[in-house]
Protein backbone atom coordinates (compact mmCIF):
# COMPACT_ATOMS: atom_id res chain seq x y z
CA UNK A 1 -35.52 12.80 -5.01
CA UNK A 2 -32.62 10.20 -6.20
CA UNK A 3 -30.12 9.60 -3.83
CA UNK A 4 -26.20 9.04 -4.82
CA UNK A 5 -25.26 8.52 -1.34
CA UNK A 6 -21.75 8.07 -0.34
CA UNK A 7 -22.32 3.49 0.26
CA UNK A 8 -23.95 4.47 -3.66
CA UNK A 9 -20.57 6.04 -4.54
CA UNK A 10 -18.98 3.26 -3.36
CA UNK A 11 -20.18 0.59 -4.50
CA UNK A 12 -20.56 1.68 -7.71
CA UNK A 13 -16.10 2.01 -7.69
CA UNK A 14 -15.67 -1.48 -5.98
CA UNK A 15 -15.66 -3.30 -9.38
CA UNK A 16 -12.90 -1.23 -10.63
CA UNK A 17 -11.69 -1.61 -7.24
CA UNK A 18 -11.83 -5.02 -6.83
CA UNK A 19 -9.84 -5.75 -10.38
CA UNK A 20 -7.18 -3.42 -8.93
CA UNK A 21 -6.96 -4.88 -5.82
CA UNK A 22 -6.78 -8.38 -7.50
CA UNK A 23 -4.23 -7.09 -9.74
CA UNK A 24 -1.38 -5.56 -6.75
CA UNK A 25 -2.07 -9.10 -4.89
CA UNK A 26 -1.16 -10.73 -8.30
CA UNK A 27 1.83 -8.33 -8.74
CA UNK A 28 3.28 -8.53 -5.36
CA UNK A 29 2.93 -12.61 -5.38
CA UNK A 30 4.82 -12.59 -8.32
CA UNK A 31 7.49 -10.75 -7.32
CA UNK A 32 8.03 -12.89 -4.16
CA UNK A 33 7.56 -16.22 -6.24
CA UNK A 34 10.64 -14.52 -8.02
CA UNK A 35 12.77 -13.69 -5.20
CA UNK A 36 11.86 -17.28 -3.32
CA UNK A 37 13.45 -19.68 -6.06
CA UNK A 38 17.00 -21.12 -6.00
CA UNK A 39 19.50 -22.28 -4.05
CA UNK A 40 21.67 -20.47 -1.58
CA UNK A 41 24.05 -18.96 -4.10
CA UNK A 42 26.93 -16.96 -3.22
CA UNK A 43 25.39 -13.53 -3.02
CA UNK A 44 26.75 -11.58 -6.36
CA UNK A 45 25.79 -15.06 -8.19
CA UNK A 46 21.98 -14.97 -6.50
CA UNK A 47 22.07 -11.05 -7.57
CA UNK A 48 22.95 -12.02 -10.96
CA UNK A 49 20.20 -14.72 -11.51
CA UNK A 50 17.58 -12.55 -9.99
CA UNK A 51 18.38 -9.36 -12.32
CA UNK A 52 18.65 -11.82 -15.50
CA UNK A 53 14.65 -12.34 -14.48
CA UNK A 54 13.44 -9.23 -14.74
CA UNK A 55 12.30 -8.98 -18.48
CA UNK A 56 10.47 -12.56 -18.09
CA UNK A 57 9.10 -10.34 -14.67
CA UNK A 58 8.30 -7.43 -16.65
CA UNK A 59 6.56 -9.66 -19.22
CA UNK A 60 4.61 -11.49 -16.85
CA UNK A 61 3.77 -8.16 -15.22
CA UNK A 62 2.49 -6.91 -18.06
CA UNK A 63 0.21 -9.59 -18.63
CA UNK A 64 -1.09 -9.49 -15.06
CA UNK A 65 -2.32 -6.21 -15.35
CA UNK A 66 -3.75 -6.49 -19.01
CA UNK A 67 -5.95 -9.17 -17.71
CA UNK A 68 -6.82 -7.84 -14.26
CA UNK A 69 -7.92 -4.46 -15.84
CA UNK A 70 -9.72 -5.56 -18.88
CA UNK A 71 -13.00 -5.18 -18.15
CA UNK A 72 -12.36 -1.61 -16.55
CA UNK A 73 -13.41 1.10 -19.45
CA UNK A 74 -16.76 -0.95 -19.18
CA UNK A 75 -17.22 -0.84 -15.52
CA UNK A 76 -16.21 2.60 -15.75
CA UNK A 77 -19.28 3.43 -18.51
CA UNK A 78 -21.30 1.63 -16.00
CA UNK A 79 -20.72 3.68 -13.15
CA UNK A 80 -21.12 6.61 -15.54
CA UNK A 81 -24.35 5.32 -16.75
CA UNK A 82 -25.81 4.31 -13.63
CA UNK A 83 -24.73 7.41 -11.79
CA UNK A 84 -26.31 10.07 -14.59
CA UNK A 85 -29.63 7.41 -13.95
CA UNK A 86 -29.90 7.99 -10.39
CA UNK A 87 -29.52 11.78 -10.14
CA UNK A 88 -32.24 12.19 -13.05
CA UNK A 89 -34.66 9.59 -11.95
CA UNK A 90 -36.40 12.13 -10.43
CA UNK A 91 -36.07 15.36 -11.96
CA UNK A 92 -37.41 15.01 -15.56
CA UNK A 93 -40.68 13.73 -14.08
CA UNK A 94 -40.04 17.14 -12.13
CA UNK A 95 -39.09 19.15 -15.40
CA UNK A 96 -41.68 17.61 -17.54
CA UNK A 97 -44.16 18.67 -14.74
CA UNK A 98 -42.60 22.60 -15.35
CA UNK A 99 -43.19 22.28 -19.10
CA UNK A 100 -46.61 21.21 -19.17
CA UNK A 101 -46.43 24.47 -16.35
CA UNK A 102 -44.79 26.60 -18.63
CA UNK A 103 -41.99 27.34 -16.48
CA UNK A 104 -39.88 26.28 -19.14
CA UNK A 105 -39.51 25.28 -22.50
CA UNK A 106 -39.13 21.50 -23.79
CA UNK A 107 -35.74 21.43 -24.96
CA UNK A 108 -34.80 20.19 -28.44
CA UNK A 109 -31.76 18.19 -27.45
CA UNK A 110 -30.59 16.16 -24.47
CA UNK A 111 -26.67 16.46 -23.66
CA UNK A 112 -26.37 14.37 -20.84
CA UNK A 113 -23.87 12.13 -22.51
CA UNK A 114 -21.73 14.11 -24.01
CA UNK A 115 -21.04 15.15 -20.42
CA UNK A 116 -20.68 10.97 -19.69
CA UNK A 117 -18.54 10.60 -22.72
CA UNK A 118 -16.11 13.50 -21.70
CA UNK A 119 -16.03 12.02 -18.13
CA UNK A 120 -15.38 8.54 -19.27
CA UNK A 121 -12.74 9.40 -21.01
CA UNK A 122 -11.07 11.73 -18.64
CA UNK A 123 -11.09 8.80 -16.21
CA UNK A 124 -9.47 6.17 -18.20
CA UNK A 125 -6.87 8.44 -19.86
CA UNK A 126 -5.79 8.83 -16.06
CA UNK A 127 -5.87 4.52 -15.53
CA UNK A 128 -4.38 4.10 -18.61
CA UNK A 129 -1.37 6.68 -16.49
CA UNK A 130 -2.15 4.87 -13.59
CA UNK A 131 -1.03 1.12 -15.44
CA UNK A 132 2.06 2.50 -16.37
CA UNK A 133 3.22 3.58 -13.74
CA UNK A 134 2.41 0.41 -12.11
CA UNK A 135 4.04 -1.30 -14.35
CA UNK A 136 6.75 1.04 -13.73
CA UNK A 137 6.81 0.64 -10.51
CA UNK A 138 6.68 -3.24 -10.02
CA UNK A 139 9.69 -3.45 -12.12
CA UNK A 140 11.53 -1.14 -9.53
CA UNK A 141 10.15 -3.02 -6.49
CA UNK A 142 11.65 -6.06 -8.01
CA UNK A 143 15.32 -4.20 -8.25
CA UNK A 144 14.98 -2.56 -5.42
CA UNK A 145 14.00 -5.70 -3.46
CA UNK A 146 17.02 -7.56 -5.13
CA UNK A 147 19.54 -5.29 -4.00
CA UNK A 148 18.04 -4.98 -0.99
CA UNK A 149 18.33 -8.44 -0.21
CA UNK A 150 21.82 -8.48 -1.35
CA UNK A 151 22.70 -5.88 1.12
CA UNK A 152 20.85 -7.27 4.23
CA UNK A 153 22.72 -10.62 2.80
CA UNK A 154 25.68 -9.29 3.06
CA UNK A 155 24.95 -7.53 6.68
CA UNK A 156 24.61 -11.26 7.96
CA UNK A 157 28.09 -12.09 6.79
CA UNK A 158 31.15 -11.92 8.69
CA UNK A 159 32.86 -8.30 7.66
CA UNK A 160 36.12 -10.69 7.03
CA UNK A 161 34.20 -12.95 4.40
CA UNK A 162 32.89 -10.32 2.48
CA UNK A 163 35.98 -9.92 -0.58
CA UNK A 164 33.71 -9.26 -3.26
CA UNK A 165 30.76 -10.92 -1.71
CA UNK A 166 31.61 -14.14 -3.24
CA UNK A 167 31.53 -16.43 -0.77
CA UNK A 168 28.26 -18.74 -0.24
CA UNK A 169 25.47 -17.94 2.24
CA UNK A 170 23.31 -20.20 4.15
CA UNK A 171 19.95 -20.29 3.97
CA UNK A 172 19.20 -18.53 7.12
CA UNK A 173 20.86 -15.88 6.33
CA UNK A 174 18.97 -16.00 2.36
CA UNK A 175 15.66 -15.89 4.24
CA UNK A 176 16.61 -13.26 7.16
CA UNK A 177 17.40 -10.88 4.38
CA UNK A 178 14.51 -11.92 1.76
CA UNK A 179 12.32 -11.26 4.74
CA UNK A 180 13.79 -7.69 5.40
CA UNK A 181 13.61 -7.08 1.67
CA UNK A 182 10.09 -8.25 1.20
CA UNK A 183 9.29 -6.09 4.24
CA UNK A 184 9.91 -3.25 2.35
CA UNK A 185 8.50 -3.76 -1.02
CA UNK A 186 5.65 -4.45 0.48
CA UNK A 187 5.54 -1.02 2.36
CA UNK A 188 7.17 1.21 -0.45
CA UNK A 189 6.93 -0.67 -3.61
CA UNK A 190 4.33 -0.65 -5.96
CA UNK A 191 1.96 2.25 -6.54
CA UNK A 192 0.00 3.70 -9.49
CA UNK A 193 0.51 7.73 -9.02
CA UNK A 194 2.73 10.19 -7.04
CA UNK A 195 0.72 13.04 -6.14
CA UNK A 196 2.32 16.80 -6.40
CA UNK A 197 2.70 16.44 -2.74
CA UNK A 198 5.36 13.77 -3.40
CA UNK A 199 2.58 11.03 -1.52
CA UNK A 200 2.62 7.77 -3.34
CA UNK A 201 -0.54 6.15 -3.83
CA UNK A 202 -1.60 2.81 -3.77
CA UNK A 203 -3.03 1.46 -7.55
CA UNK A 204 -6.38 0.49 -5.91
CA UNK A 205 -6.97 3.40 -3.26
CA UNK A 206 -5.81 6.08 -6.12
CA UNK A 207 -8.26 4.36 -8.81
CA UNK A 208 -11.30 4.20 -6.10
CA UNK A 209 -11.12 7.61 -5.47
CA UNK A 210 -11.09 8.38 -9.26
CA UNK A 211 -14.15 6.17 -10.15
CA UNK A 212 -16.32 8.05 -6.69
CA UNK A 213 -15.51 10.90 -7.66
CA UNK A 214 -15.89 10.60 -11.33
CA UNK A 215 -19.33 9.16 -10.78
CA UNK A 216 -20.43 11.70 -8.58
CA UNK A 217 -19.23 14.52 -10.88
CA UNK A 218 -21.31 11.89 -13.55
CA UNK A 219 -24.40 13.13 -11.37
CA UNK A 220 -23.71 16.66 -10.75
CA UNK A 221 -22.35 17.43 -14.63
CA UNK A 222 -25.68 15.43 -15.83
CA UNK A 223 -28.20 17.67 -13.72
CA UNK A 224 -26.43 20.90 -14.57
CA UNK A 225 -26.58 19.48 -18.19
CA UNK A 226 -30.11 18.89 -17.75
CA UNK A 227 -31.03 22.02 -16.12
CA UNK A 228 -29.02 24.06 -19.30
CA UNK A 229 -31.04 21.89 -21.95
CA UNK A 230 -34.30 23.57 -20.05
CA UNK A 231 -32.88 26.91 -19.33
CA UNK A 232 -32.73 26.74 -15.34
CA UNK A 233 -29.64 27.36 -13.15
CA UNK A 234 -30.83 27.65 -9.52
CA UNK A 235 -30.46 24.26 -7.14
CA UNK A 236 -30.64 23.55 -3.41
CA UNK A 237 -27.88 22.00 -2.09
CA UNK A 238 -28.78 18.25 -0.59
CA UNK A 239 -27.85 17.16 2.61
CA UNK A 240 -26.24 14.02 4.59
CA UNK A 241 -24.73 12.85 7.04
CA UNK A 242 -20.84 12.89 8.16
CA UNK A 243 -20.79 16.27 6.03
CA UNK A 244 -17.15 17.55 5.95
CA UNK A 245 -16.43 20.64 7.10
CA UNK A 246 -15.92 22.26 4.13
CA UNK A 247 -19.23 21.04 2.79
CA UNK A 248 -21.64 21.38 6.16
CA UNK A 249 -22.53 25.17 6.25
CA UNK A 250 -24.22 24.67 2.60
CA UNK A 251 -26.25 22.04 3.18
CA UNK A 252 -30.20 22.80 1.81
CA UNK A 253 -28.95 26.27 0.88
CA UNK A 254 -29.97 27.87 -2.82
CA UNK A 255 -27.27 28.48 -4.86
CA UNK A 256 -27.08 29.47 -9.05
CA UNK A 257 -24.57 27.91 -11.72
CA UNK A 258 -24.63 31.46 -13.07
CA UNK A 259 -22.84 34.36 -12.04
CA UNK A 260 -24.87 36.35 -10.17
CA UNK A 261 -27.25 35.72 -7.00
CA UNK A 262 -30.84 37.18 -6.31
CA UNK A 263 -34.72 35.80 -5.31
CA UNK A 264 -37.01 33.17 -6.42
CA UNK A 265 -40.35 32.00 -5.27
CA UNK A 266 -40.74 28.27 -4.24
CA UNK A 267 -44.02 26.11 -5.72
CA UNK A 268 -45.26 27.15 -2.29
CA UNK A 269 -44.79 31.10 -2.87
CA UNK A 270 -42.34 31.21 0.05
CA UNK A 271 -39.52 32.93 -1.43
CA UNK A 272 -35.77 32.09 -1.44
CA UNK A 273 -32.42 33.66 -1.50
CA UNK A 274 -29.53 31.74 -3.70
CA UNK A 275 -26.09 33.25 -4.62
CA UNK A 276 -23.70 31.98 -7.01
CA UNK A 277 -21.69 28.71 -6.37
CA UNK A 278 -18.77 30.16 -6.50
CA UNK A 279 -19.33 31.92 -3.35
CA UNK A 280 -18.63 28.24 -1.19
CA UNK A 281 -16.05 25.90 -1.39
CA UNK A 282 -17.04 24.69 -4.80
CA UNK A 283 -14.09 23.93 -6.47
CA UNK A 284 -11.74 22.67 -3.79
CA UNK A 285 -10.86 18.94 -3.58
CA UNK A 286 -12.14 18.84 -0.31
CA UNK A 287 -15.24 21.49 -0.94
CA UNK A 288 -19.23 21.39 -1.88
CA UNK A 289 -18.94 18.52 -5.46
CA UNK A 290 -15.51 18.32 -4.32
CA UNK A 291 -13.31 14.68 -4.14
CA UNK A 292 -15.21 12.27 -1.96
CA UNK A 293 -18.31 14.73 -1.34
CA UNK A 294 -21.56 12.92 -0.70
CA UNK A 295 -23.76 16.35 -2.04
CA UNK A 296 -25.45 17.33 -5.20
CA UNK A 297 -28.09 19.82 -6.65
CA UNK A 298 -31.30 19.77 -6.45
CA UNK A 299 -33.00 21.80 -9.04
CA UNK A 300 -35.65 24.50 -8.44
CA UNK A 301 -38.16 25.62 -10.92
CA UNK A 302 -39.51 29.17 -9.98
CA UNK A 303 -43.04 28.45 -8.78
CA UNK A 304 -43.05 25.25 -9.50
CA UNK A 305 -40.52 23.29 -7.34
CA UNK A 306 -40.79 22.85 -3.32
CA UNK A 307 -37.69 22.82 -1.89
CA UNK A 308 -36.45 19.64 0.18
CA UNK A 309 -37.19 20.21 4.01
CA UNK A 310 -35.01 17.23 5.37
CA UNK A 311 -33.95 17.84 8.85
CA UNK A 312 -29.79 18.41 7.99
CA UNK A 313 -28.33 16.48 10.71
CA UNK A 314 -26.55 18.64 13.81
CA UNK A 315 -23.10 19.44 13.44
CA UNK A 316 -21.63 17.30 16.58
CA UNK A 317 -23.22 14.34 15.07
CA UNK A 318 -22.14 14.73 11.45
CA UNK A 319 -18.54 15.28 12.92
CA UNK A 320 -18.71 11.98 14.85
CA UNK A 321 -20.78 10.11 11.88
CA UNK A 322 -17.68 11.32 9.80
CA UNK A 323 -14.89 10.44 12.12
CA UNK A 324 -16.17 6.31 12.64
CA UNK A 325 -16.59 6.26 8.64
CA UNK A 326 -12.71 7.23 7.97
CA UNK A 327 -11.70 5.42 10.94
CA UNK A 328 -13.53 1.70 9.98
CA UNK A 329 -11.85 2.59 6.38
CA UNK A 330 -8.64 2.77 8.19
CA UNK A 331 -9.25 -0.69 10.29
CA UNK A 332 -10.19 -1.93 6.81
CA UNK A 333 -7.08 -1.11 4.85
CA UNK A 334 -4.28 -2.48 8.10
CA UNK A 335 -6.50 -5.82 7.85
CA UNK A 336 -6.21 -6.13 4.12
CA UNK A 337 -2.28 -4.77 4.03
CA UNK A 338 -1.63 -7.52 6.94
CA UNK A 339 -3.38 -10.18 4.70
CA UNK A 340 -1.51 -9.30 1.82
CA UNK A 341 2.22 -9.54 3.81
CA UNK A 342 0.97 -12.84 5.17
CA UNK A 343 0.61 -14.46 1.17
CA UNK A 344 3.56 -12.66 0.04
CA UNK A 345 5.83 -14.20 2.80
CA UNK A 346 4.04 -17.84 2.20
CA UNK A 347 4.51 -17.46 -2.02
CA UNK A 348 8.36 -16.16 -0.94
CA UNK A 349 8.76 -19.74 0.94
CA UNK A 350 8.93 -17.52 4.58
CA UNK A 351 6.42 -19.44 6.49
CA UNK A 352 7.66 -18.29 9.57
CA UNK A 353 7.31 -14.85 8.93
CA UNK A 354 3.80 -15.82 7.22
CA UNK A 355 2.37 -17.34 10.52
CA UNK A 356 4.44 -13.99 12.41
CA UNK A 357 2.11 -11.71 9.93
CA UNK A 358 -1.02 -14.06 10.34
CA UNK A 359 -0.74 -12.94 13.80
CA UNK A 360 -0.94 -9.51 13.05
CA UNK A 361 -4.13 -10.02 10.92
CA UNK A 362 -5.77 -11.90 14.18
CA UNK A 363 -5.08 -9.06 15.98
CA UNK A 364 -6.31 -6.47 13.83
CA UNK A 365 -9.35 -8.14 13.29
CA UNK A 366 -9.89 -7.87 16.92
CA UNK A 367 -9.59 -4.24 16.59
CA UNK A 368 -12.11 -4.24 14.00
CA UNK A 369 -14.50 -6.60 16.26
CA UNK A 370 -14.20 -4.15 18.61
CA UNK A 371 -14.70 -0.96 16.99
CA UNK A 372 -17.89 -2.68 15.72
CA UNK A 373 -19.21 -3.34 18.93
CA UNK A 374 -18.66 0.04 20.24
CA UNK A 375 -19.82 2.41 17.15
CA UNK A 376 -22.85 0.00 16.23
CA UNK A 377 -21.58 0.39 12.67
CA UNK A 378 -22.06 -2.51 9.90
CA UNK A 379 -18.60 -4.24 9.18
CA UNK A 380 -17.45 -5.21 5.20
CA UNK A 381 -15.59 -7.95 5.25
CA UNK A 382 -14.96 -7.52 1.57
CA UNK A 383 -13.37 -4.34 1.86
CA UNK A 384 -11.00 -6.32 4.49
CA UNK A 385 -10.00 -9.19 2.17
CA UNK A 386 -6.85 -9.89 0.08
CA UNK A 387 -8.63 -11.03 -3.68
């Protein structure tokens, strides 16, 4: 049976990825190239020449993302595709083999993209939501940073010298400020959604999740699709490893995507108890099909199907399996966040605090290095790099 494994999930969202993460670097950069020009003006003069930029910013903004994201509604169709391809691979050799059976009935119809269609276009109405407010957002970061840096300015100054912030300030004190200002935007400025919670999330961690879990709801919608067009609704749940907890206890279980439970006999004659789906977690974010769940169902065609017999992995390995994944995506993201503070200081003209930050990448990398060492795991570079 077709696998979309979680490294399948992934990889399958690192081109949309990728054009995000190209896209922030791009933003942020130009932002700083912004706030690093001119002279030492006296500090309501500097405020004033910065704010007069921000429609040329906003333009240029614009722009930036337009071209970074241009190629996403394909990529997105291709994850789609390539997603629904996977999960049936396998199973209408398996259904064909029921027809000729006559465990079921040839459909007349296939509606497996419909279900791609609707999917596809769920997922870029919510990036075309997600540019927006990026947009939004960048223009923000750039006010915010401005003012910022006018009041860190005007922090350095003698209290005495500051009637109406007027007088000159030295470069030093320009670049102690930009530095404190950058510092921020950098840790609270640009994101592409704010979550009910209140959580702001970065463009290219909040459009990753979307694509995984769009694609793997690409699989799951396009077997369920399948298995309507031939009149079947019981599956077997697959199994992994690094289950969540949520999603362990139903691992290579039977379940219906009708409403009520009851037997069925295997190809084998062994029979089986299922129940109906809603009776897990299924339809939590962090449930069976759920946000970031590796699982999917495995059809079963009374009397003709035998059931998967994979050994599901014990639960104090799947726990620690799970734990080293999210914690080498954690290592990933302060490499590539210490990479991206070390250009943005550089583009700003704050080489000092560039080669202070390039410190901080050496030493997360050593983190990394050693994390690999000790779990065994494989290390992605890419995932680790500023585009």
């Amino acid at each position: 049976m077709a696998r979309l494994t979680k490294e399948f999930a992934i990889r399958l969202s690192e081109p949309v990825e990728d054009a995000y993460l190209e896209c922030i670097d791009r933003l942020i950069i130009n932002i700083c190239k912004h706030l690093g020009t001119g002279e030492a003006y006296r500090t309501a003069d500097w405020e004033l020449q910065k704010l007069s930029e921000l429609g040329q910013l906003t333009e240029e903004n614009a722009k930036i993302i337009n071209e970074a994201v241009k190629s996403v509604p394909q990529e997105v169709r291709d994850a789609l595709e390539e997603a629904s391809a996977e999960s049936l691979k396998d199973i209408e050799a398996m259904l064909k083999d029921a027809v000729e059976k006559g465990a079921v009935e040839k459909p007349m119809s296939n509606s497996v993209q419909q279900e791609l269609d609707r999917l596809q276009q769920q997922a870029l109405d919510k990036i075309n939501v997600t540019n927006t407010t990026m947009l939004e957002s960048s223009r923000n970061a750039y006010q915010n940073a401005v003012q910022n840096t006018v009041f860190h300015m005007n922090a350095g100054l003698d209290i005495s010298n500051q009637i109406g912030a007027v007088i000159a300030v030295s470069t030093e004190t320009r670049n102690t400020a930009l530095k404190k200002a950058i510092s921020q935007l950098l840790n609270n400025g640009i994101y592409g959604l704010v979550d009910r919670a209140g959580r702001r999330w970065s463009p290219e961690a909040y459009v990753s999740t979307l694509i995984r879990t769009t694609s793997h709801n690409a699989s799951i919608d396009s077997i369920r699709a399948r298995q309507n067009d031939y009149g079947s609704q019981i599956f077997q749940i697959s199994s992994h490893a690094g289950a969540r907890p949520l999603c362990y206890p139903y691992q290579g279980k039977f379940y219906t995507w009708g409403d009520e439970g009851g037997t069925f006999t295997d190809g084998n004659g062994v029979e089986h108890t299922y129940l109906p789906i809603t009776s897990t977690s299924y339809g939590q974010a962090a449930g069976i099909f759920g946000i970031n769940c590796g699982h999917y169902p495995l059809p079963q065609i009374p009397g003709v199907t035998i059931p998967s017999d994979e050994e599901i992995q014990p639960k104090e390995a799947n726990t620690k399996e799970y734990r080293e994944s999210q914690q080498q995506r954690y290592l990933e993201r302060r490499i590539r966040e210490s990479k991206r503070s070390e250009a943005a200081y550089r583009e700003a003209g704050l080489f000092d605090a560039a080669d202070e930050m390039k410190k901080v990448v050496a030493d997360r990398q050593a983190d990394m290095r050693a994390f690999i060492k000790k779990t065994g795991r494989k290390r992605r570079y890419d995932r680790e790099n500023v585009r």
